[in-house]
N, C-alpha and C. Protein backbone atom coordinates (compact mmCIF):
# COMPACT_ATOMS: atom_id res chain seq x y z
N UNK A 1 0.84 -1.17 0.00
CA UNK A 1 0.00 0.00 0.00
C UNK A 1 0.90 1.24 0.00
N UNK A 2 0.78 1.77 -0.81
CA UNK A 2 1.46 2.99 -0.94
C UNK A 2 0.92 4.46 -1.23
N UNK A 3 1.24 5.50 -0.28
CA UNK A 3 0.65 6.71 0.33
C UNK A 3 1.61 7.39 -0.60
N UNK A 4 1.03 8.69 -0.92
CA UNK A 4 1.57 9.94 -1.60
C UNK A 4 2.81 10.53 -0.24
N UNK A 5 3.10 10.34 0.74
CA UNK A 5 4.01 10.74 1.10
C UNK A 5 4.96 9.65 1.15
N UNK A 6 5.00 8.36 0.58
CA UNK A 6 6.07 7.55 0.56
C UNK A 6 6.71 7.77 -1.02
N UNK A 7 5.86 7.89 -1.88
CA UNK A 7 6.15 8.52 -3.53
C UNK A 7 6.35 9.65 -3.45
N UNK A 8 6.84 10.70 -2.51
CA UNK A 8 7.33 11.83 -2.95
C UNK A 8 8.57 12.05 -2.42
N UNK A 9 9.69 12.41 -3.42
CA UNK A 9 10.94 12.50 -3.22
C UNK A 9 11.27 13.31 -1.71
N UNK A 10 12.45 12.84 -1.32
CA UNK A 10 12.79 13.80 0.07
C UNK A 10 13.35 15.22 -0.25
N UNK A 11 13.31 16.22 0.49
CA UNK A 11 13.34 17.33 0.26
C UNK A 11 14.82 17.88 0.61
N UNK A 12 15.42 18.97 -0.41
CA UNK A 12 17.09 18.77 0.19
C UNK A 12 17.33 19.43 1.74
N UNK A 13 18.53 19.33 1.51
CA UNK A 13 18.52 19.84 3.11
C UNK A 13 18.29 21.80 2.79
N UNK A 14 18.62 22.08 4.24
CA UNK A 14 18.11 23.18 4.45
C UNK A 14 19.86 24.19 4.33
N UNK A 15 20.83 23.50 4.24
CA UNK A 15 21.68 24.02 3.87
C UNK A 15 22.12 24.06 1.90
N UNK A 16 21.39 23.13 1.70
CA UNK A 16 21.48 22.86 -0.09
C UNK A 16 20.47 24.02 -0.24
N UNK A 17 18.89 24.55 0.51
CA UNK A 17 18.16 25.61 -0.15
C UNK A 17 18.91 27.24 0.04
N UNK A 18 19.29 27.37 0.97
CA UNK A 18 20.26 28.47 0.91
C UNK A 18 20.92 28.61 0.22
N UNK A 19 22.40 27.51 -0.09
CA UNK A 19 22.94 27.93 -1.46
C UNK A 19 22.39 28.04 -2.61
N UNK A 20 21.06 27.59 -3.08
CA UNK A 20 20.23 27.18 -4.09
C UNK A 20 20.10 28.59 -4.43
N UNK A 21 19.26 29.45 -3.04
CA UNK A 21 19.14 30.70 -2.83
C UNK A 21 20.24 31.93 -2.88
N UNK A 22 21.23 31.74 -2.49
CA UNK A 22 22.58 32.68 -2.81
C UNK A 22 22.92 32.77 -4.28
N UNK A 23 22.48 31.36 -4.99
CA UNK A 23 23.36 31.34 -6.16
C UNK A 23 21.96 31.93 -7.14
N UNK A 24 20.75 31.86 -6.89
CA UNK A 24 19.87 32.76 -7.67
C UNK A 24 19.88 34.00 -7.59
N UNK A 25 20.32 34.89 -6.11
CA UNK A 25 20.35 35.55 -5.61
C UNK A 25 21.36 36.61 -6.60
N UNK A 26 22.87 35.68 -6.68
CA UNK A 26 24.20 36.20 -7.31
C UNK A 26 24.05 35.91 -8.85
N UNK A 27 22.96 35.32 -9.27
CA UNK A 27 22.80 35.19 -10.89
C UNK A 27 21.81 36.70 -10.89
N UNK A 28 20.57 36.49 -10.40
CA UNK A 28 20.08 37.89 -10.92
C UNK A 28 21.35 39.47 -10.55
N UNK A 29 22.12 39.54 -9.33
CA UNK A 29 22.49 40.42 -9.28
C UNK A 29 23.44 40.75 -10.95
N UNK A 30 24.64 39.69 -11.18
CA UNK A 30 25.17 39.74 -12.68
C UNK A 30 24.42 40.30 -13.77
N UNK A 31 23.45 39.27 -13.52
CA UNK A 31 22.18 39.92 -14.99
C UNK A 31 21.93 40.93 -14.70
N UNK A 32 21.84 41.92 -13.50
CA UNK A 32 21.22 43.39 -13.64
C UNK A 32 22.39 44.17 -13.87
N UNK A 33 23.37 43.77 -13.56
CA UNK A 33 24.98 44.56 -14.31
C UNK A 33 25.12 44.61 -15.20
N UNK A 34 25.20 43.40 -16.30
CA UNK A 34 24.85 43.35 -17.51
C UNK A 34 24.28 44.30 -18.36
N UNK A 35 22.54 44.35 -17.53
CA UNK A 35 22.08 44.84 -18.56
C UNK A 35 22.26 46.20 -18.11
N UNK A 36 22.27 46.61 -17.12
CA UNK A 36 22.90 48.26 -16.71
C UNK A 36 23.79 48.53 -17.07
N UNK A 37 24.58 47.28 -17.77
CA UNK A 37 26.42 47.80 -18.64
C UNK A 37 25.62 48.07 -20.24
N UNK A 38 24.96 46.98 -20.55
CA UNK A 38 24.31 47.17 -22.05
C UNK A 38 23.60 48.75 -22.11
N UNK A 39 22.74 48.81 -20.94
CA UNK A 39 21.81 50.23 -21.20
C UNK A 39 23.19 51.41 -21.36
N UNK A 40 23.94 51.39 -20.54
CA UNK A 40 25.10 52.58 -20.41
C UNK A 40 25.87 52.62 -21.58
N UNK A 41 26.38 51.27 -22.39
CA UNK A 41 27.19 51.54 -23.46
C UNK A 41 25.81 51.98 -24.86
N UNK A 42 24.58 51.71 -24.84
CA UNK A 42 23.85 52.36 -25.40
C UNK A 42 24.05 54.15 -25.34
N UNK A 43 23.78 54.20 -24.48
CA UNK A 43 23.95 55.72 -23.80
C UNK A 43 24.67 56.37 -24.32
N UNK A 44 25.77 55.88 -24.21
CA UNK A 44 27.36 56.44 -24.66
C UNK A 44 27.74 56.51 -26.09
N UNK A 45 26.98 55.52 -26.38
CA UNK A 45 27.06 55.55 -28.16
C UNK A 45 26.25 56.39 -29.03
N UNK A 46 25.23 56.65 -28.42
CA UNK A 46 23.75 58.11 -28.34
C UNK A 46 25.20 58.88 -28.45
N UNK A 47 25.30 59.37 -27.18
CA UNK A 47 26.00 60.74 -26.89
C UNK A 47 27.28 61.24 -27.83
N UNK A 48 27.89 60.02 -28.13
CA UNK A 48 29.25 60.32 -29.14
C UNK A 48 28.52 60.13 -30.68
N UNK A 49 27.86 60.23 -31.10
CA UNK A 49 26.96 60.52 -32.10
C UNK A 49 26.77 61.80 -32.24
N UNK A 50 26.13 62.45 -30.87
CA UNK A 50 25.47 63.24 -31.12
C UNK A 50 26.55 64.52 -31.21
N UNK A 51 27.81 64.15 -30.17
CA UNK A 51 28.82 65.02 -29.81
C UNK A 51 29.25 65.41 -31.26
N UNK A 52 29.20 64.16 -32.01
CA UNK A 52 30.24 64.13 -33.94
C UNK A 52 29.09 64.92 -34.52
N UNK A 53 27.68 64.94 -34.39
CA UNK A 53 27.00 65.70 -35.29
C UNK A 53 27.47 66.88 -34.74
N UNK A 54 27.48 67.53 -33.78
CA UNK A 54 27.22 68.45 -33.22
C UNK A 54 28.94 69.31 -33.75
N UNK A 55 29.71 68.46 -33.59
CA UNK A 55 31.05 69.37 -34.58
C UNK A 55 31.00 69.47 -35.61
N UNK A 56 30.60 68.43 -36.35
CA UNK A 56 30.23 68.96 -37.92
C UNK A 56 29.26 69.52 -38.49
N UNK A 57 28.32 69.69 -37.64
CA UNK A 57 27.36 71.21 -37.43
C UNK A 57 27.61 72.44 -37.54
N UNK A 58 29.05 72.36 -36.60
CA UNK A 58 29.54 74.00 -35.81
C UNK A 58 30.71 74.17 -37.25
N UNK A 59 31.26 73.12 -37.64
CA UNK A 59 32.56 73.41 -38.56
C UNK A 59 31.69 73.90 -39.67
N UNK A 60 30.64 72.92 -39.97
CA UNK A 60 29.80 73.57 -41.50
C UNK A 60 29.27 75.10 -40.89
N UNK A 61 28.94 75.37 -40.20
CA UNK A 61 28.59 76.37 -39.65
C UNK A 61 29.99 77.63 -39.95
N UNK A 62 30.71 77.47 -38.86
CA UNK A 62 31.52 78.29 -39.47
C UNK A 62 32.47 78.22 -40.31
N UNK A 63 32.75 77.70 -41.06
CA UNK A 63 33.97 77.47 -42.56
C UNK A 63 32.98 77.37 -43.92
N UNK A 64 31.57 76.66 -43.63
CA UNK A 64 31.07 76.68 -45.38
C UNK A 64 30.18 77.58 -45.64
């Protein structure tokens, strides 16, 4: 005779869910660096765009 709590696997220990927990913990923190490194080198690539229009604006401006 067999009961649903003899068919269900044992549960890990309580020191395996903590690290389980640290290491989800230290994966999302990476991924939000990431993408806060991706959003910033976006940023930066905007801005030095805009810096190069913005001299060859001022040079056509004053020389042509």
């Amino acid at each position: 005779m067999d009961t649903e709590f003899e068919n269900r696997p044992a549960r890990p220990s309580i020191l395996k869910r903590v690290l389980a927990g640290l290491v989800l913990i230290l994966a999302v923190v990476v991924a939000f660096k990431l993408l806060i490194g991706m959003v910033m080198a976006v940023f930066w690539l905007i801005v030095t765009v805009a810096v190069v229009v913005a001299i060859l604006w001022a040079l056509k401006t004053i020389f042509w």
